[in-house]
C-alpha atoms as a PDB file:
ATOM      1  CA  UNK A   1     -15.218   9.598 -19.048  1.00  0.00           C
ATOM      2  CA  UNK A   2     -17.797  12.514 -19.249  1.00  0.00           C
ATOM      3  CA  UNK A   3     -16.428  15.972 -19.710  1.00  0.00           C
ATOM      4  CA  UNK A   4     -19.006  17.399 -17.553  1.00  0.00           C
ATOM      5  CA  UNK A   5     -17.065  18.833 -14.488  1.00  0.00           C
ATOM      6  CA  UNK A   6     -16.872  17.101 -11.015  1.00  0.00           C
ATOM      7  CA  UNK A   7     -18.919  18.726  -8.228  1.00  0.00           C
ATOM      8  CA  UNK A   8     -17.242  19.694  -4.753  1.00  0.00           C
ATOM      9  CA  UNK A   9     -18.548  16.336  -3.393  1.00  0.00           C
ATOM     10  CA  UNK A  10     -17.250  14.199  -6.102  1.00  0.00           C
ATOM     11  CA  UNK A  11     -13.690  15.714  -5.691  1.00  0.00           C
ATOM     12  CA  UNK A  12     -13.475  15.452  -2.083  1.00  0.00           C
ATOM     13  CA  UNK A  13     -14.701  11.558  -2.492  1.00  0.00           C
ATOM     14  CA  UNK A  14     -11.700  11.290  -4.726  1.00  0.00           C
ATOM     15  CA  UNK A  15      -9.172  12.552  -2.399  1.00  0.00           C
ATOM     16  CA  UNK A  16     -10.796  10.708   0.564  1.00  0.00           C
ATOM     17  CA  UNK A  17     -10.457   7.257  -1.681  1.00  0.00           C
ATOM     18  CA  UNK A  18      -6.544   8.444  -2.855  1.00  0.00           C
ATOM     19  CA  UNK A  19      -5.568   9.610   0.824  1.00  0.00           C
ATOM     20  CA  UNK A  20      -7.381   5.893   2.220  1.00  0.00           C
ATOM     21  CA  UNK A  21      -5.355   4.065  -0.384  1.00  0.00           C
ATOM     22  CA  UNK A  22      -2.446   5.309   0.574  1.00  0.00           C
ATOM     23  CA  UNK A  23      -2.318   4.897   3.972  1.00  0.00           C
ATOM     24  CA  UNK A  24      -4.304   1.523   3.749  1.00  0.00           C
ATOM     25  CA  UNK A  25      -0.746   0.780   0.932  1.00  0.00           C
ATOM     26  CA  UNK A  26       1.702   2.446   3.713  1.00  0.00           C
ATOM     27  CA  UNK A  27      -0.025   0.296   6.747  1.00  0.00           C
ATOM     28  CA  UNK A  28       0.082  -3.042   4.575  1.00  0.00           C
ATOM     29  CA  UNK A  29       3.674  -2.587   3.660  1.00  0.00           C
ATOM     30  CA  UNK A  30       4.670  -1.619   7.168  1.00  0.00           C
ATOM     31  CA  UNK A  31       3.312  -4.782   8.444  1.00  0.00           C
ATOM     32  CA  UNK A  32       4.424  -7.253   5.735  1.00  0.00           C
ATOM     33  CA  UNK A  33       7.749  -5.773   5.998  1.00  0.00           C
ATOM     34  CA  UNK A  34       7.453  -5.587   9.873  1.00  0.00           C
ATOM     35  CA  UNK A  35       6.330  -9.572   9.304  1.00  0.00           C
ATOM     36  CA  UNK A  36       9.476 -10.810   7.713  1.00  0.00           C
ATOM     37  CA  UNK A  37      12.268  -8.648   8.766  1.00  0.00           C
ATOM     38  CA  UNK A  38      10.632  -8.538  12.161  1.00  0.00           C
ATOM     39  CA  UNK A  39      13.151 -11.286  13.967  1.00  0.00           C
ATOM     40  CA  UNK A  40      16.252  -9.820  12.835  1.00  0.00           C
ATOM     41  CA  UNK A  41      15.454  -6.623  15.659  1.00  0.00           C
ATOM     42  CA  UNK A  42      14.390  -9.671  18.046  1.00  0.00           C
ATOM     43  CA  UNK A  43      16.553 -12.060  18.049  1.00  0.00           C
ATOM     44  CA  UNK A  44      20.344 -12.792  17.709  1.00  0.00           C
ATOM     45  CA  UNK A  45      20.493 -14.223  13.780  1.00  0.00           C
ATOM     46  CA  UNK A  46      23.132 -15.369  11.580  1.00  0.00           C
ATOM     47  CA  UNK A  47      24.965 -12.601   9.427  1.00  0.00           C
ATOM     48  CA  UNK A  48      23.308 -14.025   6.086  1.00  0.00           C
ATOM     49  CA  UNK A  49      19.759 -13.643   7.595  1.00  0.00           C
ATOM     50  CA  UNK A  50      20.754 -10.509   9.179  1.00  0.00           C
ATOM     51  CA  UNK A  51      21.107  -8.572   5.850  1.00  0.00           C
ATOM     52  CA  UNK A  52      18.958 -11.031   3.318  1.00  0.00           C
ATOM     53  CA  UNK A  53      15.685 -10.501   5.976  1.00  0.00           C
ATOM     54  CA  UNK A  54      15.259  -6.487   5.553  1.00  0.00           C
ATOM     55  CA  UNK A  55      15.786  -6.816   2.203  1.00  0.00           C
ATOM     56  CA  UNK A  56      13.324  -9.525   1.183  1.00  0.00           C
ATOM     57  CA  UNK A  57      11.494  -7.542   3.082  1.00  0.00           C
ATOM     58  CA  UNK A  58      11.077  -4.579   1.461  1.00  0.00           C
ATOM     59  CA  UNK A  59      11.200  -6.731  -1.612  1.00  0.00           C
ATOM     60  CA  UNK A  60       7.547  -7.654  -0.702  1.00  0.00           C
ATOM     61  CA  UNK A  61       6.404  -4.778   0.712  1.00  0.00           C
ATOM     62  CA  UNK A  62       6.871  -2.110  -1.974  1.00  0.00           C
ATOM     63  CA  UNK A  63       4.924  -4.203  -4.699  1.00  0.00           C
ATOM     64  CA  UNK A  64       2.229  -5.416  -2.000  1.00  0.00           C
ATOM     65  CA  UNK A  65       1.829  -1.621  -1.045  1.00  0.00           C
ATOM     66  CA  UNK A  66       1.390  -0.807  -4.717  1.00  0.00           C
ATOM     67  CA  UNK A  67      -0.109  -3.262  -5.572  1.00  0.00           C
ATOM     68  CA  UNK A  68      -3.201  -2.261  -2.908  1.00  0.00           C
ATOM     69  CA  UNK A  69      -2.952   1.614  -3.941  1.00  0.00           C
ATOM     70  CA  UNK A  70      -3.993   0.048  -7.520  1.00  0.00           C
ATOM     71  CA  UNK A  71      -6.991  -2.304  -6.389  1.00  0.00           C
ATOM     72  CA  UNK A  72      -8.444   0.530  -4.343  1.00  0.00           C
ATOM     73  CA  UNK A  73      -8.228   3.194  -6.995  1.00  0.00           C
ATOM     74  CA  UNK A  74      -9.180   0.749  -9.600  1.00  0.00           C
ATOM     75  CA  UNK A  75     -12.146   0.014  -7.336  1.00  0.00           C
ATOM     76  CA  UNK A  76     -12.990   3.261  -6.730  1.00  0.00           C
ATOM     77  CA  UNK A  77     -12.873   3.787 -10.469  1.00  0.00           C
ATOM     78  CA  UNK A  78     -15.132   1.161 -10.752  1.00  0.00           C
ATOM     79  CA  UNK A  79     -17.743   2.038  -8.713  1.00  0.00           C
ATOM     80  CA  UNK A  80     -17.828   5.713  -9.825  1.00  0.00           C
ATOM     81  CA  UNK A  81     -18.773   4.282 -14.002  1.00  0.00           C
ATOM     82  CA  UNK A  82     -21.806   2.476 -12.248  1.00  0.00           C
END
């Protein structure tokens, strides 16, 4: 970490890489939880699997959508050092 300060360009590159993570983050979670809680709007389940499905569910998709915010800012880290 330099203390030399960012140009324009390098600032907007930041906040293009933090806006893409999180909407790559809010896209993967959508669809993971969309994945496994999916059937319980489509189809006529038991009770157990009716309330256990959304909640496993978003069990997976917070960390997962995390999880990818993370990589791509640690990427993006990355690349910037080189």
């Amino acid at each position: 970490m330099g203390t030399r300060r960012r140009s324009q360009a390098e600032r907007d590159a930041i906040t293009v890489e933090i806006g893409y993570a999180l909407l790559s983050a809010c896209f993967l979670g959508a669809v993971v939880f969309g994945a496994v809680a999916g059937p319980v709007f489509l189809w006529q389940l038991p009770a157990a699997l009716d309330k256990s499905l959304p909640l496993v569910g978003a069990a997976l998709a917070v960390p997962l959508a995390v999880l990818r915010v993370v990589h791509v800012l640690w990427r993006c880290a990355g690349d910037r050092q080189h």
